[in-house]
N, C-alpha and C. Protein backbone atom coordinates (compact mmCIF):
# COMPACT_ATOMS: atom_id res chain seq x y z
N UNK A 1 70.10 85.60 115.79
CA UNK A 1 70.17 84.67 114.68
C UNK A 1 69.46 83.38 115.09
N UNK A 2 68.34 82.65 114.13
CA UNK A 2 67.58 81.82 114.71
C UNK A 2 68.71 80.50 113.74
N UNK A 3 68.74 79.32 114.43
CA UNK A 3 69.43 78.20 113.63
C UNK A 3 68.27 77.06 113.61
N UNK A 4 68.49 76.47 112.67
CA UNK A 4 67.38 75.20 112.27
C UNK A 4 68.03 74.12 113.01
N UNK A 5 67.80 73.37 114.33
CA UNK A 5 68.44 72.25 114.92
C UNK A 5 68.83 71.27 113.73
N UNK A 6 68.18 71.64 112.57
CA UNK A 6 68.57 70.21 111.76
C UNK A 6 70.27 70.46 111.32
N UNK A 7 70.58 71.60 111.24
CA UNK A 7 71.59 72.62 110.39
C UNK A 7 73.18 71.93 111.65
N UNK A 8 72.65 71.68 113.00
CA UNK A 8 73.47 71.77 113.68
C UNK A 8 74.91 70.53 113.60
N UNK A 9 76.09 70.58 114.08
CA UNK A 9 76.91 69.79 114.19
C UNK A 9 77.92 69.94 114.97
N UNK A 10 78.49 69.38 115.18
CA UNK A 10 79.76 69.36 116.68
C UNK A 10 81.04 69.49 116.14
N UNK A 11 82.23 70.46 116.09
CA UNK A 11 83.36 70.45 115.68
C UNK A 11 83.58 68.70 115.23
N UNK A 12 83.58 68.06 116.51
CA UNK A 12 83.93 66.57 116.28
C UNK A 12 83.95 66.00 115.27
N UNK A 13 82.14 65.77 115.26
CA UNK A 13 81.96 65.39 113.73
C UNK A 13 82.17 65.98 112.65
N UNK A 14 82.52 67.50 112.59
CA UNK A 14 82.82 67.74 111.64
C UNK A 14 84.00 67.68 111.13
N UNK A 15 84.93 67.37 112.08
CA UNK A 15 86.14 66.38 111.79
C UNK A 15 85.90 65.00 110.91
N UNK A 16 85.35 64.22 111.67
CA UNK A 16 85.26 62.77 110.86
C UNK A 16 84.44 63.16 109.61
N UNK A 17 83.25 63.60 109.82
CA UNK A 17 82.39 63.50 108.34
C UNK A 17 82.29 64.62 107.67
N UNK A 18 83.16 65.16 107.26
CA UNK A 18 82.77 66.43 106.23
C UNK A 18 81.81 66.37 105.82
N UNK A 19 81.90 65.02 105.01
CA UNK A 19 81.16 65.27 104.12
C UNK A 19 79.67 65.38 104.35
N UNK A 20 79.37 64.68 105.50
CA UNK A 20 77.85 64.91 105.66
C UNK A 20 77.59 66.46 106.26
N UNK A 21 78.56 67.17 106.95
CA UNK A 21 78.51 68.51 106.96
C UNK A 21 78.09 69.53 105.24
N UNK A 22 78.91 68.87 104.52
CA UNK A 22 78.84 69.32 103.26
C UNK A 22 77.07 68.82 102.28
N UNK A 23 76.29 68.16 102.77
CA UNK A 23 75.20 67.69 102.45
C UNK A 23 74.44 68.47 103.34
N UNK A 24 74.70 68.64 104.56
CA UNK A 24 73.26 69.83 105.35
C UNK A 24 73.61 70.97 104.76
N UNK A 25 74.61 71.53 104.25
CA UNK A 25 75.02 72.79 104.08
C UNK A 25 74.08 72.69 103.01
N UNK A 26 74.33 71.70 101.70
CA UNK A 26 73.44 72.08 99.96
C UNK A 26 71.79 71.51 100.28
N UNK A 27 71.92 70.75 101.46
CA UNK A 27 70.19 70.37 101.93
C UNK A 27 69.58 71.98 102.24
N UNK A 28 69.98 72.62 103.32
CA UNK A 28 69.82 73.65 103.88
C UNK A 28 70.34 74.81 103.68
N UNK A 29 71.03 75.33 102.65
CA UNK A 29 71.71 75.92 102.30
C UNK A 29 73.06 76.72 103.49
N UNK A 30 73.00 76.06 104.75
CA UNK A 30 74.08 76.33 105.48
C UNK A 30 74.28 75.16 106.87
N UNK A 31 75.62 74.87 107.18
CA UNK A 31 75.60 73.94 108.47
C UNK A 31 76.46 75.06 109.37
N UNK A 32 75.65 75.05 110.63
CA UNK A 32 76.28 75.38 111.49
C UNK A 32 77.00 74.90 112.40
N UNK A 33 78.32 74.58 112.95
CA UNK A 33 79.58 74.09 113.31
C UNK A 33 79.20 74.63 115.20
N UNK A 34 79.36 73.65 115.79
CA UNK A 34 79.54 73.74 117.41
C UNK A 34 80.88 73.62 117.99
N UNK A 35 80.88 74.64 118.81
CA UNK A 35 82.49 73.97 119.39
C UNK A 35 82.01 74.59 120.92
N UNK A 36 82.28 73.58 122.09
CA UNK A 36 82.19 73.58 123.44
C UNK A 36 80.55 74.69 123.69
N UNK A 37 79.61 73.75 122.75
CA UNK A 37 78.29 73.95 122.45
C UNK A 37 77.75 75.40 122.49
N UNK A 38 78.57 75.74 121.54
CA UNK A 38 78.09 77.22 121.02
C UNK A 38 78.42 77.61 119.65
N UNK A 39 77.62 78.30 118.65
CA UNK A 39 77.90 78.19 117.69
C UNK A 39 79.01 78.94 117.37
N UNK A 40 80.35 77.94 116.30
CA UNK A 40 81.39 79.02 116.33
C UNK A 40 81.38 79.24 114.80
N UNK A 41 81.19 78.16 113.82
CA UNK A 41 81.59 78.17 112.28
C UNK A 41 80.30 77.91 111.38
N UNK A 42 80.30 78.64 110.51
CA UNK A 42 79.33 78.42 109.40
C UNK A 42 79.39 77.82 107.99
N UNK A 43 79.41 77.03 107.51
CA UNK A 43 79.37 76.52 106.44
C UNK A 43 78.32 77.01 105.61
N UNK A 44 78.55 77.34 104.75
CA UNK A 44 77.40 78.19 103.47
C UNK A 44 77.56 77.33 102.14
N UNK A 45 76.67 76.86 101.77
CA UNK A 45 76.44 76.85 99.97
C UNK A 45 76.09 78.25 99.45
N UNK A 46 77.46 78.52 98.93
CA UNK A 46 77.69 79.80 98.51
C UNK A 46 76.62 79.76 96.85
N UNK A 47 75.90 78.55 96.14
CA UNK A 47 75.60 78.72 95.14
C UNK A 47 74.04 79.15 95.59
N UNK A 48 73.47 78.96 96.50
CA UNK A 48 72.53 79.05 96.91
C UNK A 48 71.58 79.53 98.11
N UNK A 49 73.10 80.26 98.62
CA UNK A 49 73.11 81.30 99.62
C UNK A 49 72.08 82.71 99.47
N UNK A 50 71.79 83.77 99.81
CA UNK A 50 71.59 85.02 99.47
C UNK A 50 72.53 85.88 100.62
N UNK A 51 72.98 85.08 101.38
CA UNK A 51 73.98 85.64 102.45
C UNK A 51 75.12 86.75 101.58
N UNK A 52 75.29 85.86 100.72
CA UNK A 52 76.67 86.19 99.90
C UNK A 52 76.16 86.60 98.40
N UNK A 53 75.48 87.36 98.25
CA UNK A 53 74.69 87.57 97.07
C UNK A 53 75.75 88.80 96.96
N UNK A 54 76.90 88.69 95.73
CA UNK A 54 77.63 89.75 95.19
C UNK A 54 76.87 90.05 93.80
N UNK A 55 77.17 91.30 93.97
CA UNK A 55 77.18 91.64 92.22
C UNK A 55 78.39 91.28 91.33
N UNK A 56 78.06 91.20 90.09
CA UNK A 56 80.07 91.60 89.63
C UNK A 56 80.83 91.86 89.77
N UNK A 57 80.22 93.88 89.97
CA UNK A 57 81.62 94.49 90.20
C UNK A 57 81.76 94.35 91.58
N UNK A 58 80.82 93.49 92.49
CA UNK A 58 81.72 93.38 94.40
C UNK A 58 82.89 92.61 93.70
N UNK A 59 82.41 91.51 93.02
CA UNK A 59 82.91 90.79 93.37
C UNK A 59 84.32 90.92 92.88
N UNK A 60 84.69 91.55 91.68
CA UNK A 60 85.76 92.07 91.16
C UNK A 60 86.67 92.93 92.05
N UNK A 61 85.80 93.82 92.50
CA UNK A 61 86.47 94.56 93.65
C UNK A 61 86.82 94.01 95.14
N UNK A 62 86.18 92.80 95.23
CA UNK A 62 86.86 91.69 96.29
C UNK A 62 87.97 91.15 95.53
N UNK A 63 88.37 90.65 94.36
CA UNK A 63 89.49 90.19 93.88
C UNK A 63 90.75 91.00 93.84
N UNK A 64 90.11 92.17 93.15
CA UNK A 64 91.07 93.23 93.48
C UNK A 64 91.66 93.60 94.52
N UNK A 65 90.92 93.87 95.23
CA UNK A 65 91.76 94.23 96.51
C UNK A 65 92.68 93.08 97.77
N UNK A 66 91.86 91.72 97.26
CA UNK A 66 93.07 90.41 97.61
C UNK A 66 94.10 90.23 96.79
N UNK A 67 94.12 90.53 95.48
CA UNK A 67 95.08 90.30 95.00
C UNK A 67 96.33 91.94 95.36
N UNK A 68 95.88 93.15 95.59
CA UNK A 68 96.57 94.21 95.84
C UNK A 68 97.15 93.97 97.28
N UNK A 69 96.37 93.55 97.85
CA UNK A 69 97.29 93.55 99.35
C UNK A 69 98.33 92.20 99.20
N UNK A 70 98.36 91.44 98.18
CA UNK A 70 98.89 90.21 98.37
C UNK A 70 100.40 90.34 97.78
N UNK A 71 99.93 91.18 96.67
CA UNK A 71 101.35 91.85 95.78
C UNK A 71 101.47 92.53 96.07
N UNK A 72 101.52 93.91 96.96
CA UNK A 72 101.74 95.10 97.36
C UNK A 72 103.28 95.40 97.13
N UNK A 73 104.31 94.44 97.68
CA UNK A 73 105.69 94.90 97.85
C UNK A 73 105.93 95.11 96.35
N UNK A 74 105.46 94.15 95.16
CA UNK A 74 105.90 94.29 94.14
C UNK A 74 105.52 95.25 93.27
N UNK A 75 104.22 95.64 93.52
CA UNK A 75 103.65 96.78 92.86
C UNK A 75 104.36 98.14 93.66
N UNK A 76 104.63 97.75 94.74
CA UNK A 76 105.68 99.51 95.07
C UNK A 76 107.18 99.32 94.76
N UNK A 77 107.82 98.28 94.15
CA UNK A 77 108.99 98.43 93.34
C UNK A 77 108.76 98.59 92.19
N UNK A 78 107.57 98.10 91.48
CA UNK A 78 107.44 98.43 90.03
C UNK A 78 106.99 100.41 90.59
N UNK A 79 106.51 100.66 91.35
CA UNK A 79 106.10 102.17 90.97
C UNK A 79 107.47 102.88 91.15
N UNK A 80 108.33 102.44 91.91
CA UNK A 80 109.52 102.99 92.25
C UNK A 80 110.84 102.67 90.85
N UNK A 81 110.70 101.55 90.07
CA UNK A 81 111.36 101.90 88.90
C UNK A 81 110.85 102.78 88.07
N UNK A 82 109.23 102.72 88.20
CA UNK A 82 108.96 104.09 87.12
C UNK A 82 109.60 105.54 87.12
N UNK A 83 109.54 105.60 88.77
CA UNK A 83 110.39 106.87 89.31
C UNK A 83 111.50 107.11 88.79
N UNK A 84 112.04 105.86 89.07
CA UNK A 84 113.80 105.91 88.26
C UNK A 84 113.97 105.98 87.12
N UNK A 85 113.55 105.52 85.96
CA UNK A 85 112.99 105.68 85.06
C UNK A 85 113.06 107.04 84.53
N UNK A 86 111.98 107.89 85.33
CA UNK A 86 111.15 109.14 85.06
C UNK A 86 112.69 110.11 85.26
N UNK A 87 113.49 110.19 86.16
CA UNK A 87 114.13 110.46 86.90
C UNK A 87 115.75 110.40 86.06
N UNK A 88 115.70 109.17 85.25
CA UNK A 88 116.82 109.06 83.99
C UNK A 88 118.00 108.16 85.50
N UNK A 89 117.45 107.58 86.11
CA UNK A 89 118.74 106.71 87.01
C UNK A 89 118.27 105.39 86.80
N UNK A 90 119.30 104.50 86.64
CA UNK A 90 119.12 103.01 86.13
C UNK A 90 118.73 102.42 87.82
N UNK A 91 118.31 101.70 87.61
CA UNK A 91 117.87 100.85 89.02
C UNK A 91 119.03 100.49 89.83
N UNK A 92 120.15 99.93 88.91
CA UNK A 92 121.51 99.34 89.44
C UNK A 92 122.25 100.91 89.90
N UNK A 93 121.89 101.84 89.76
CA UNK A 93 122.24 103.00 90.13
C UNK A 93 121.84 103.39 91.48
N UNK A 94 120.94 103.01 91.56
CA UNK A 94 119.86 103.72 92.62
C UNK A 94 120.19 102.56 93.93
N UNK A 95 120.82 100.82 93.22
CA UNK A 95 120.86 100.25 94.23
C UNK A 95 122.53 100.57 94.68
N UNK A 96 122.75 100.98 94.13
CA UNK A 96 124.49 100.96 94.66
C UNK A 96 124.69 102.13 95.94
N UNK A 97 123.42 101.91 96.37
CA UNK A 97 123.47 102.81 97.61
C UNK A 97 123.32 104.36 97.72
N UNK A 98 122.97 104.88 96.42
CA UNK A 98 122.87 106.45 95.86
C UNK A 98 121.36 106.25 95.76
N UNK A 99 120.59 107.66 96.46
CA UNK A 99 119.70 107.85 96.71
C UNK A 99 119.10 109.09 95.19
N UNK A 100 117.62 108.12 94.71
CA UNK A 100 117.38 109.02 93.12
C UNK A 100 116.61 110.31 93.70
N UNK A 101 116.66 110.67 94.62
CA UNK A 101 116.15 111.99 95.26
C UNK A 101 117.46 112.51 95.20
N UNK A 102 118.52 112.47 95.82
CA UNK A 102 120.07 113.04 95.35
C UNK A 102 120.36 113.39 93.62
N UNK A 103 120.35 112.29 92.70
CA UNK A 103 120.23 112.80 91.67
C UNK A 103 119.33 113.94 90.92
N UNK A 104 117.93 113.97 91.38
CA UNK A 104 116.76 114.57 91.12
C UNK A 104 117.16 116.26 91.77
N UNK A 105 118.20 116.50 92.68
CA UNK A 105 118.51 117.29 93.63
C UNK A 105 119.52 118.28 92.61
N UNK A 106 120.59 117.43 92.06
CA UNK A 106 121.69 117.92 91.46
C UNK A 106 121.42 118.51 90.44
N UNK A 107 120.24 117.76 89.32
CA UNK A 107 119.95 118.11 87.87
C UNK A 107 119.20 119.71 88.02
């Protein structure tokens, strides 16, 4: 990876001055971040990047799948009332410590 010395900056400063970090980034379309003089962080102008050139559906399918791993627990209790549901056992049934595979067993 070749870097433009102009692009460069020092953790340090990029502590105190964001913001001029944030001006090489839309000058140059990226600042590159130093820490114990090696490059560790990249700053991108994502509007004017091609680094990050998504289509739609990436990009949908990047949302999707942050938002699925983020809700996960809740989307496997909603699939698990469907079960119960499907199954004819009320949820308050199923929590009172009776297993809806036992019911599903008996019928």
């Amino acid at each position: 990876m070749t870097i433009d010395t102009n692009t460069i900056v020092s953790v340090t400063e990029a502590n105190q001055n964001f913001s001029r970090v944030t001006r090489i980034a839309e000058t140059n379309g990226q600042a590159v971040i130093f820490k114990n003089n090696r490059p560790k962080y990249m700053l991108v102008d994502l509007d004017n990047s091609p680094l990050i050139d998504m289509t739609d559906d990436e990009k949908i399918d990047f949302v999707a799948a942050r938002i699925l791993k983020k809700y996960k627990p809740a989307f496997m209790e909603l699939q698990n009332d469907q079960i119960l549901k499907r199954e004819g056992l009320a949820a308050s049934q199923a929590h009172r410590g009776g297993d809806w595979r036992e019911h599903r067993r008996q019928v």
